[in-house]
N, C-alpha and C. Protein backbone atom coordinates (compact mmCIF):
# COMPACT_ATOMS: atom_id res chain seq x y z
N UNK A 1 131.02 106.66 108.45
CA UNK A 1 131.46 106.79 107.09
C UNK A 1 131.79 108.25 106.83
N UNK A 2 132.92 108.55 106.38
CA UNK A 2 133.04 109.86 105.94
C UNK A 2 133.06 110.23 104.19
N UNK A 3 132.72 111.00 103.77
CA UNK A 3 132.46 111.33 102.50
C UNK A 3 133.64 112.36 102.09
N UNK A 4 134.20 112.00 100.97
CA UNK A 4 135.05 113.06 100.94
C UNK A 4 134.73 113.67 99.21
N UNK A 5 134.97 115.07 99.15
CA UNK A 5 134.35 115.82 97.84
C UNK A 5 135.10 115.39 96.91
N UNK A 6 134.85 115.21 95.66
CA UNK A 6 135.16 114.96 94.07
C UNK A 6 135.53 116.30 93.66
N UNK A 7 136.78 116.80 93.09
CA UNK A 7 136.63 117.48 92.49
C UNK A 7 136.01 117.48 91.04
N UNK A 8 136.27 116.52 90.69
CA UNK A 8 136.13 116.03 89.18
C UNK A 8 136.00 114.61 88.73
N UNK A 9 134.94 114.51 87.84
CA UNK A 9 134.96 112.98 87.53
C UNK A 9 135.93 112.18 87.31
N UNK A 10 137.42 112.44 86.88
CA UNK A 10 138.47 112.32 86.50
C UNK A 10 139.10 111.88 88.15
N UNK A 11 138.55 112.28 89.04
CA UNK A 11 139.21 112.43 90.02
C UNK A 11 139.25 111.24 91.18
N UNK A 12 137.99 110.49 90.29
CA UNK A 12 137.70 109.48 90.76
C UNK A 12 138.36 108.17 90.61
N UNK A 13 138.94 108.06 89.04
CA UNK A 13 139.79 107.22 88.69
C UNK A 13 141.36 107.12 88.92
N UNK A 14 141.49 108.35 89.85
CA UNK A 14 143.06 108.39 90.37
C UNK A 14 143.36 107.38 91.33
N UNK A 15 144.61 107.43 91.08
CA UNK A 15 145.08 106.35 92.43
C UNK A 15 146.56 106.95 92.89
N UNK A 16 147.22 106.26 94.02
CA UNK A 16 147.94 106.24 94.64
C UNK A 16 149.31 106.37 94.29
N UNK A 17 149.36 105.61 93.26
CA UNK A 17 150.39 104.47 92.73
C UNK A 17 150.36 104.20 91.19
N UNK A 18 151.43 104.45 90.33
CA UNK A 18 151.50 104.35 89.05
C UNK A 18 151.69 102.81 88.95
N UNK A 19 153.09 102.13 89.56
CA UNK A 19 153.45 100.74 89.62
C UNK A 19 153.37 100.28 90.78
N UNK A 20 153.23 98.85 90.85
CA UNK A 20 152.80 97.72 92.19
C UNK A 20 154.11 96.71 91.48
N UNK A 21 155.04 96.43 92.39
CA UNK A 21 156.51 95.69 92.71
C UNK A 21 156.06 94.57 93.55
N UNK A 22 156.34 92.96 93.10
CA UNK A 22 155.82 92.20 93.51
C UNK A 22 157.44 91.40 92.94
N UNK A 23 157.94 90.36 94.07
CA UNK A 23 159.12 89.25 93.62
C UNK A 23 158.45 88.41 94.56
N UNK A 24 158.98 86.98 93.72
CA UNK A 24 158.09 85.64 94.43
C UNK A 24 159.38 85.42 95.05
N UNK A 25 160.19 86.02 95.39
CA UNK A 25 161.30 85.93 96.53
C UNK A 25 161.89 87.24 96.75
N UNK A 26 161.81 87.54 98.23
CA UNK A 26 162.30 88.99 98.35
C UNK A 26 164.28 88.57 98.27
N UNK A 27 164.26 90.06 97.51
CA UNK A 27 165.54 90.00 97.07
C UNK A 27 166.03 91.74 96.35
N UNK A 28 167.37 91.69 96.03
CA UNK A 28 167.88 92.82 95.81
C UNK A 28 167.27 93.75 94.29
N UNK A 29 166.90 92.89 93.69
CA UNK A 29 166.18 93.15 92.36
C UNK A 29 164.99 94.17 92.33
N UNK A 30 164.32 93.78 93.91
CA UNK A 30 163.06 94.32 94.55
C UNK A 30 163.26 95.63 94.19
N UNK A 31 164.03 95.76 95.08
CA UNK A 31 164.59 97.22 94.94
C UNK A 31 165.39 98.31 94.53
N UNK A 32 165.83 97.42 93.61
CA UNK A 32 166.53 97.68 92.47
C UNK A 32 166.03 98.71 91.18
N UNK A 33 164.44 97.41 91.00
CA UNK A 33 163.62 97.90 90.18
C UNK A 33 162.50 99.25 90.62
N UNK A 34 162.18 98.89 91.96
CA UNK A 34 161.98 100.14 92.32
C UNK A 34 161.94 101.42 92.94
N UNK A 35 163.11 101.53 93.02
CA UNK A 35 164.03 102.52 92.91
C UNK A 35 164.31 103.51 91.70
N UNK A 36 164.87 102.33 90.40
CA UNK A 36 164.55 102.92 89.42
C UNK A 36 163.33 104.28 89.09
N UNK A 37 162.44 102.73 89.27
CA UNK A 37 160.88 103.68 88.62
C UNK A 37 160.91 104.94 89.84
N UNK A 38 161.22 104.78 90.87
CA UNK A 38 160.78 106.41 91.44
C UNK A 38 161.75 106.99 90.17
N UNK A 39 163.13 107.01 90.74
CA UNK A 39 163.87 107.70 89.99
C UNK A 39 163.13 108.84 88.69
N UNK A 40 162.52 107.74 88.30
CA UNK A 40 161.73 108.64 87.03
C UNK A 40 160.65 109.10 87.09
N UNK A 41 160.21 109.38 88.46
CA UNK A 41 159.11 110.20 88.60
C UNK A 41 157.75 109.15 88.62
N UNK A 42 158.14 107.79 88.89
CA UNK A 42 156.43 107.05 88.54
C UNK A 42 156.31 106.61 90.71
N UNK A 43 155.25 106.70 90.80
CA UNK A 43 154.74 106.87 92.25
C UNK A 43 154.60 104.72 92.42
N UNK A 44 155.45 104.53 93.14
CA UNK A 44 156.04 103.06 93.40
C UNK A 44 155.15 102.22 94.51
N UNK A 45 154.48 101.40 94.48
CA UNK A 45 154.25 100.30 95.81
C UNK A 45 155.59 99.09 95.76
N UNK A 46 155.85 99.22 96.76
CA UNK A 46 156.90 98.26 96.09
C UNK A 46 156.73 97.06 97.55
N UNK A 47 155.71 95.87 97.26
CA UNK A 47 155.58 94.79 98.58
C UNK A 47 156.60 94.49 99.11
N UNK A 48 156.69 94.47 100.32
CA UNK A 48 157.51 93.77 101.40
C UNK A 48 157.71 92.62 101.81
N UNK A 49 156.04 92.45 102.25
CA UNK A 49 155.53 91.21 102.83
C UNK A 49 155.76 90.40 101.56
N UNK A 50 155.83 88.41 102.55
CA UNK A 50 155.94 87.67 101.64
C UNK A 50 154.37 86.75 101.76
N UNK A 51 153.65 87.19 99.93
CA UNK A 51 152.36 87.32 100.26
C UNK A 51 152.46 86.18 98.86
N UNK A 52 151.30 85.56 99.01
CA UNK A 52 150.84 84.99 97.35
C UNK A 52 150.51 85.60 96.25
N UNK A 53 151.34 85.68 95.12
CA UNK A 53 151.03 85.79 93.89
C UNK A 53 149.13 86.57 93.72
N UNK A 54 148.32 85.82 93.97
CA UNK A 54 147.07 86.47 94.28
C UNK A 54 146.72 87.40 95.12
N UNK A 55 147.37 87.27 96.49
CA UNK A 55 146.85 88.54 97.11
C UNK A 55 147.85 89.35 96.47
N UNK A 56 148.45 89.55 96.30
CA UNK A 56 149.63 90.96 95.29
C UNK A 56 148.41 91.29 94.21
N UNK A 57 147.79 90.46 93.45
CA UNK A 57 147.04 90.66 92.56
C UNK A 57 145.66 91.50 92.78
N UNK A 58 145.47 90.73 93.67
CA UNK A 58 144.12 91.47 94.72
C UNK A 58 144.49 93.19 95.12
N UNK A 59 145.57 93.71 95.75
CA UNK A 59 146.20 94.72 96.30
C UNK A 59 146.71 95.53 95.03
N UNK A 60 146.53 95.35 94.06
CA UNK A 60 146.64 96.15 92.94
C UNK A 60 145.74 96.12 92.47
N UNK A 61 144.67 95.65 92.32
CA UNK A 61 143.22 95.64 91.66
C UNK A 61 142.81 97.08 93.20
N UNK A 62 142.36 96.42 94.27
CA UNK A 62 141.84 97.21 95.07
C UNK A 62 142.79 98.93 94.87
N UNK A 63 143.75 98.84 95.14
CA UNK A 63 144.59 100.05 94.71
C UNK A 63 144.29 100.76 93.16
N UNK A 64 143.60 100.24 92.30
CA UNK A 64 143.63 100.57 91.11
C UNK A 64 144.70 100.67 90.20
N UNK A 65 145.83 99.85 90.85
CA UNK A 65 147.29 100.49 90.09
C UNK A 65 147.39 99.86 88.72
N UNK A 66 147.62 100.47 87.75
CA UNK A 66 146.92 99.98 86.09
C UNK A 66 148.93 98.93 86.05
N UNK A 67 149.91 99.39 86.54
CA UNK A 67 150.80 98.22 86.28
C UNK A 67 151.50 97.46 87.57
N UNK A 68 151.85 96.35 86.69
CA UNK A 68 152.04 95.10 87.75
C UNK A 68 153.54 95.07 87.42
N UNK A 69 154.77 95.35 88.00
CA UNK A 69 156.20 94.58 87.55
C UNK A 69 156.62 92.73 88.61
N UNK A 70 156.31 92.14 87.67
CA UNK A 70 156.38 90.23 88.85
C UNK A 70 158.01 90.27 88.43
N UNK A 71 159.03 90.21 89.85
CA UNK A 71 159.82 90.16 89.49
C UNK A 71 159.95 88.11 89.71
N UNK A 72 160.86 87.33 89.23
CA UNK A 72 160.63 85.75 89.49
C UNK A 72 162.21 85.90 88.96
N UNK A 73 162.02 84.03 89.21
CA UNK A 73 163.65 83.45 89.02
C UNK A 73 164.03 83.80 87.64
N UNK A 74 163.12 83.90 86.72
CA UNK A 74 163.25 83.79 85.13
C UNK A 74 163.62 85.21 85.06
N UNK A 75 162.80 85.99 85.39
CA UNK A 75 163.55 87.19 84.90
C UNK A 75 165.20 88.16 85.52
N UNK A 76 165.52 87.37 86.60
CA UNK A 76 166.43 87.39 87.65
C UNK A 76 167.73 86.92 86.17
N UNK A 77 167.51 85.63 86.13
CA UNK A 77 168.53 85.13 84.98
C UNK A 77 168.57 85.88 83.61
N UNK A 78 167.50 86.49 82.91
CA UNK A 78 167.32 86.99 81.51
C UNK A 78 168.15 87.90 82.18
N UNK A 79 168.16 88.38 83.36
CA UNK A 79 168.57 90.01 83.42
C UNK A 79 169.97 89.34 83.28
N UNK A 80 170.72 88.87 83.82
CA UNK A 80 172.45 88.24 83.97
C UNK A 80 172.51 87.52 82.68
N UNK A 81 171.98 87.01 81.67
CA UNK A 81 172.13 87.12 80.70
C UNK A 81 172.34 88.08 79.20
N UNK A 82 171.85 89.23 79.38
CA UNK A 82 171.47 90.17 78.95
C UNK A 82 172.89 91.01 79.47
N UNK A 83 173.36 90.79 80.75
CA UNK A 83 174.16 91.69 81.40
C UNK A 83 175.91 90.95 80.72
N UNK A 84 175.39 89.47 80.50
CA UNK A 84 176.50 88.77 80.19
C UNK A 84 176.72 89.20 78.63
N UNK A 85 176.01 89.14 77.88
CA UNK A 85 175.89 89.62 76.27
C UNK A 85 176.64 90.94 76.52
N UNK A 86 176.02 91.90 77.30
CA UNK A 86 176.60 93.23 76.83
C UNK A 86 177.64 93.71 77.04
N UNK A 87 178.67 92.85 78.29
CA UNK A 87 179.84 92.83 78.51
C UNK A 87 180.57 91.62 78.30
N UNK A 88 180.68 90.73 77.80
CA UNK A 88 181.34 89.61 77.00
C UNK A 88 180.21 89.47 75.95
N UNK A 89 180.76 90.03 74.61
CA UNK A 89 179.58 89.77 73.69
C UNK A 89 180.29 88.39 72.71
């Protein structure tokens, strides 16, 4: 076991990773979305593997990462809807 020093109590509650990127089908959106979020400076997990809904859940709990983006079929369509409104309104 190795021990490694605290600087600060604060230091304990850090993590890795601002957002954890999870699609129940890998796809272009994946990376779409995070890409974005680097873009703006937020520190990205973005899954690869094609894992269950729970272990994604599990792997952000253990990671401590305080947000989850689930990308799914539903939000795949809101987005092309949304995209359809703003250019044929």
């Amino acid at each position: 076991m190795t021990l490694h020093k605290v600087e600060s109590v604060s230091d304990i509650n850090k993590t890795k990773y601002d957002i954890y990127v999870y699609s129940f089908k890998r796809n272009k959106y994946l990376f779409e979305v995070s890409n974005k979020k680097k873009k703006k400076g937020y520190r990205v997990l973005t899954e690869l593997n094609a894992i269950k809904l729970k272990k994604a859940m599990n792997i952000a709990n253990r990671e401590k990462i305080k947000y989850v983006i689930l990308i799914g079929d539903e939000e795949i369509k809101n987005a092309y809807r949304k995209l359809a409104k703003k250019y044929h309104p």
